[in-house]
C-alpha atoms as a PDB file:
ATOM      1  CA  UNK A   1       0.000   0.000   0.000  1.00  0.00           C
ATOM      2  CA  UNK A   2       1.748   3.120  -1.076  1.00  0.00           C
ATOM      3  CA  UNK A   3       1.773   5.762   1.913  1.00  0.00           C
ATOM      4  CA  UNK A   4       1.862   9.856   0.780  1.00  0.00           C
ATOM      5  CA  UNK A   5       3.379  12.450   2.740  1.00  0.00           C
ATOM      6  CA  UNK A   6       2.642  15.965   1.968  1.00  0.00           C
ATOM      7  CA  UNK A   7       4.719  18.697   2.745  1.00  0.00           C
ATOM      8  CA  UNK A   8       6.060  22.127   2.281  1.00  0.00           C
ATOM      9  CA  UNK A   9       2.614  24.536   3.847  1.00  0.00           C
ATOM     10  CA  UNK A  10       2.822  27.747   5.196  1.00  0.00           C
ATOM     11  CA  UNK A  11       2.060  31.164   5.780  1.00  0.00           C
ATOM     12  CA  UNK A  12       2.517  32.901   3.645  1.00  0.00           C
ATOM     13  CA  UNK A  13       1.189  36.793   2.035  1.00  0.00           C
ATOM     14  CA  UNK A  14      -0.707  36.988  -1.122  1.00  0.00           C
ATOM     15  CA  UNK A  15       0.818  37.434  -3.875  1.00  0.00           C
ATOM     16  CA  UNK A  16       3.416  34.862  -2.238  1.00  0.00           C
ATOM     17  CA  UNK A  17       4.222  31.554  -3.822  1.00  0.00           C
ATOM     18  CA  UNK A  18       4.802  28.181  -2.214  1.00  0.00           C
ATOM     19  CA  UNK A  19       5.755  24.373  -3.609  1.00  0.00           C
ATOM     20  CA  UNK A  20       3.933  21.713  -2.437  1.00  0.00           C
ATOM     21  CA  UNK A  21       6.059  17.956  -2.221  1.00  0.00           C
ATOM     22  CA  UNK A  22       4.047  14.346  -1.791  1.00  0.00           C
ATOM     23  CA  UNK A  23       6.497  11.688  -1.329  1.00  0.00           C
ATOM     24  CA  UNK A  24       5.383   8.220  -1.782  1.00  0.00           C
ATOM     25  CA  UNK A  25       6.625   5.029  -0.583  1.00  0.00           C
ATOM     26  CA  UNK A  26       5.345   1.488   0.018  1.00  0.00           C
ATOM     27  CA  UNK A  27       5.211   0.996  -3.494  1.00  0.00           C
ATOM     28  CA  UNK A  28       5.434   3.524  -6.950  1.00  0.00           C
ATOM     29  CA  UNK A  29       3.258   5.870  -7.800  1.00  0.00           C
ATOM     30  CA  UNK A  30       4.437   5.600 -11.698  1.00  0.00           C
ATOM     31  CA  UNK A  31       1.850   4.111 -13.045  1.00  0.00           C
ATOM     32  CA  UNK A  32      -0.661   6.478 -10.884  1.00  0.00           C
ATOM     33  CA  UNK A  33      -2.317   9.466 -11.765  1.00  0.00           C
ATOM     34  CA  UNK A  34      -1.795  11.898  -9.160  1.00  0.00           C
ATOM     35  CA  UNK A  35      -2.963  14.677  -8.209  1.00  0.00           C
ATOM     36  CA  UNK A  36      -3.382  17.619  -5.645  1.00  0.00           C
ATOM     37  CA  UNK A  37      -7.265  18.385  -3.409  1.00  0.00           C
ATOM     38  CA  UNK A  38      -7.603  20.577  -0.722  1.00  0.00           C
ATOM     39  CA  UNK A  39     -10.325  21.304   1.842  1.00  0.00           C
ATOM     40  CA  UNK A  40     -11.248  24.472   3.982  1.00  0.00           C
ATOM     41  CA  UNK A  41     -12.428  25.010   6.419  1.00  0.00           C
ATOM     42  CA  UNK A  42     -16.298  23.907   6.935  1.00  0.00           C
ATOM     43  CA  UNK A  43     -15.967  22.986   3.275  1.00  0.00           C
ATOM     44  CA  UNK A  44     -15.969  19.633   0.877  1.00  0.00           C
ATOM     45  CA  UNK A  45     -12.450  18.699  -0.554  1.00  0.00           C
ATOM     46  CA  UNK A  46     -12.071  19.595  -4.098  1.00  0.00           C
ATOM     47  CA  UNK A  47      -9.818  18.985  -6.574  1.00  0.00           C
ATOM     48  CA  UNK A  48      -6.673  21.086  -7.318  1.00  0.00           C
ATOM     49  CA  UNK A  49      -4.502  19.360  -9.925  1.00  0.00           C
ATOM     50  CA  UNK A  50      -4.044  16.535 -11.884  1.00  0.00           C
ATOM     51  CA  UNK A  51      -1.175  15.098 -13.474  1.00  0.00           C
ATOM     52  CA  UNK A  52      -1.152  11.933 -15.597  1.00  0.00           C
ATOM     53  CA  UNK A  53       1.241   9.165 -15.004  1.00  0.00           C
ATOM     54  CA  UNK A  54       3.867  10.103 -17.680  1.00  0.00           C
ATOM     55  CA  UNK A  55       3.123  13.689 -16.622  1.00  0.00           C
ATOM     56  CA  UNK A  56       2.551  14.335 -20.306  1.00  0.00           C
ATOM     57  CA  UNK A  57      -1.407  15.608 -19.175  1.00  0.00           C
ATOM     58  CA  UNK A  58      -2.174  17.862 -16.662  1.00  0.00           C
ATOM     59  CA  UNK A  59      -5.574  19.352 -15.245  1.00  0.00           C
ATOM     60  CA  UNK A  60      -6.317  22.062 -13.362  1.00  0.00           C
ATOM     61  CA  UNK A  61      -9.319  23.485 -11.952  1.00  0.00           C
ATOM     62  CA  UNK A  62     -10.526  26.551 -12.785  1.00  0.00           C
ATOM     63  CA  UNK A  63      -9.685  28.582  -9.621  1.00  0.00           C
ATOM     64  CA  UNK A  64      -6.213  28.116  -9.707  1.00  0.00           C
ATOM     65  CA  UNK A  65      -5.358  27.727 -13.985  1.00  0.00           C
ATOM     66  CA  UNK A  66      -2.642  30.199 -14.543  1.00  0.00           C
ATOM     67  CA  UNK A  67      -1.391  30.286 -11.184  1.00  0.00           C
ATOM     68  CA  UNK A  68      -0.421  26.220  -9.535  1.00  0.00           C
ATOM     69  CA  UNK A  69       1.832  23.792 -11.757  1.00  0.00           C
ATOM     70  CA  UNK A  70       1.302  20.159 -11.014  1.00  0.00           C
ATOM     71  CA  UNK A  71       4.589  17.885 -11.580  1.00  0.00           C
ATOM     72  CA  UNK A  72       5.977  14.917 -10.962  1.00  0.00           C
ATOM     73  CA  UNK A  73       9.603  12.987 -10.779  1.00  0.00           C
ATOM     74  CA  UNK A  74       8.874   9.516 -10.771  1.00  0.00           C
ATOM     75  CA  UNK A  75      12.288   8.417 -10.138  1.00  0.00           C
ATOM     76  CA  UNK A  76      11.911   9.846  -7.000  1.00  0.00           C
ATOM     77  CA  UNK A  77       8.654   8.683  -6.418  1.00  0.00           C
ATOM     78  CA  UNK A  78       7.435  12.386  -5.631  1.00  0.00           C
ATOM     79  CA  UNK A  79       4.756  14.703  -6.899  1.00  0.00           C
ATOM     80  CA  UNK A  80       4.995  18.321  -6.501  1.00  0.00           C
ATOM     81  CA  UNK A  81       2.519  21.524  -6.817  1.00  0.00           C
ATOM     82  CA  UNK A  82       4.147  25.056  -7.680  1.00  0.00           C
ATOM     83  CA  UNK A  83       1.573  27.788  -6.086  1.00  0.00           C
ATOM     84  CA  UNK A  84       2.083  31.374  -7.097  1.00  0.00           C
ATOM     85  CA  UNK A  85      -0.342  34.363  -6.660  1.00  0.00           C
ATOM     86  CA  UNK A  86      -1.286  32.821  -3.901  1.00  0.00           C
ATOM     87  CA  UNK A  87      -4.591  34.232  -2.647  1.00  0.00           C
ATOM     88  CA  UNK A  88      -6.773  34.103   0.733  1.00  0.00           C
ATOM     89  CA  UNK A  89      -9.147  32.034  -0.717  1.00  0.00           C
ATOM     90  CA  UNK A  90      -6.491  29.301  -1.208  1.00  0.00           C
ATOM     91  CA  UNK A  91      -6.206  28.783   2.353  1.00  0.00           C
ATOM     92  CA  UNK A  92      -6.910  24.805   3.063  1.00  0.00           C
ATOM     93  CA  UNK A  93      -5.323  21.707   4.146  1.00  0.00           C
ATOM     94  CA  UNK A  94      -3.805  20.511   1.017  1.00  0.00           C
ATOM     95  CA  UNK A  95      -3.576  16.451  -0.323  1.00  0.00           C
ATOM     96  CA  UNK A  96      -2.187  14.596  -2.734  1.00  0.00           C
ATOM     97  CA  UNK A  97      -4.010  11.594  -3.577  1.00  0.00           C
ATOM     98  CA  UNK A  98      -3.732   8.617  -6.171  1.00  0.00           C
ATOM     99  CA  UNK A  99      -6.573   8.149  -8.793  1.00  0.00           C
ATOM    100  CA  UNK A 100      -7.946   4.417  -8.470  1.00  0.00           C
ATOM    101  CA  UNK A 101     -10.640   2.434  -9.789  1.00  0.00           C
ATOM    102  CA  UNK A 102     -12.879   4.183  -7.237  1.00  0.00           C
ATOM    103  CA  UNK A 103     -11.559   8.166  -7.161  1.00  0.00           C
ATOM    104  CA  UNK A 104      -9.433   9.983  -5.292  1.00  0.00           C
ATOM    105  CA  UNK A 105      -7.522   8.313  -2.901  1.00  0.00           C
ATOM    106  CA  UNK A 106      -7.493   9.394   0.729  1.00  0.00           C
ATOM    107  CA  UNK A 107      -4.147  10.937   0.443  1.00  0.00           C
ATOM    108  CA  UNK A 108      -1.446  11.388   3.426  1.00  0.00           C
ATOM    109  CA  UNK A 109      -2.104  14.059   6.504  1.00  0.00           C
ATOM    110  CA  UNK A 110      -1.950  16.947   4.295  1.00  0.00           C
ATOM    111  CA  UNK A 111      -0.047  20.135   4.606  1.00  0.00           C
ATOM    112  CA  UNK A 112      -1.575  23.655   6.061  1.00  0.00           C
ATOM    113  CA  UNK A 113      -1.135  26.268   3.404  1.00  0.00           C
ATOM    114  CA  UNK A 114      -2.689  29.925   4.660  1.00  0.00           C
ATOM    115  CA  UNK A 115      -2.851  32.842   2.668  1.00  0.00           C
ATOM    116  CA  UNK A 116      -3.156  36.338   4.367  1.00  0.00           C
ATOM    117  CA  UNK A 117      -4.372  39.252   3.043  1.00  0.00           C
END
């Protein structure tokens, strides 16, 4: 079973930018596409990013096209997620999470990222 790790939150300003890192282990996460949710506050989780297993797709939604870049180095097992323009409303508990047969994965503990105005 392949255990995630997020890491690399903070506060930070907007405007500010932060990188995200999930490290996997257990097992790969090559053949996995991965991707980044997040979840506020009093709020469902949503989906962030995508990023097929090749990293030759990507997907974004549309609250944060233009700003996050979702990668991925599969030699070292690890999937990142640049953040730039970082806004308030981007404040959440972010997770990366493997796509299976049935969704999103659970994903690791998460990492607190919060944005102040």
């Amino acid at each position: 079973q392949v255990r995630l790790v997020e890491s690399g939150g903070g506060l930070v300003q907007a405007g500010e930018s932060l990188r995200l890192s999930c490290a996997a282990s257990g097992r790969t996460i090559s053949t996995y596409r991965m991707g980044w949710l997040r979840q506020a506050p009093g709020k469902e989780r949503e989906f962030v990013a995508a990023i097929s297993w090749r990293g030759g797709n990507t997907e974004y939604a549309d609250s944060v096209k233009g700003r996050f870049t979702i990668s991925r180095d599969n030699a070292k097992n690890t999937v990142y997620l640049q953040m730039n323009s970082l806004r308030p409303e981007d404040t959440a508990v972010y997770y990366c999470a493997a796509y299976t047969a049935t969704g999103w994965g659970a994903g690791g503990q998460g990492t607190q990222v919060t944005v102040s105005s």
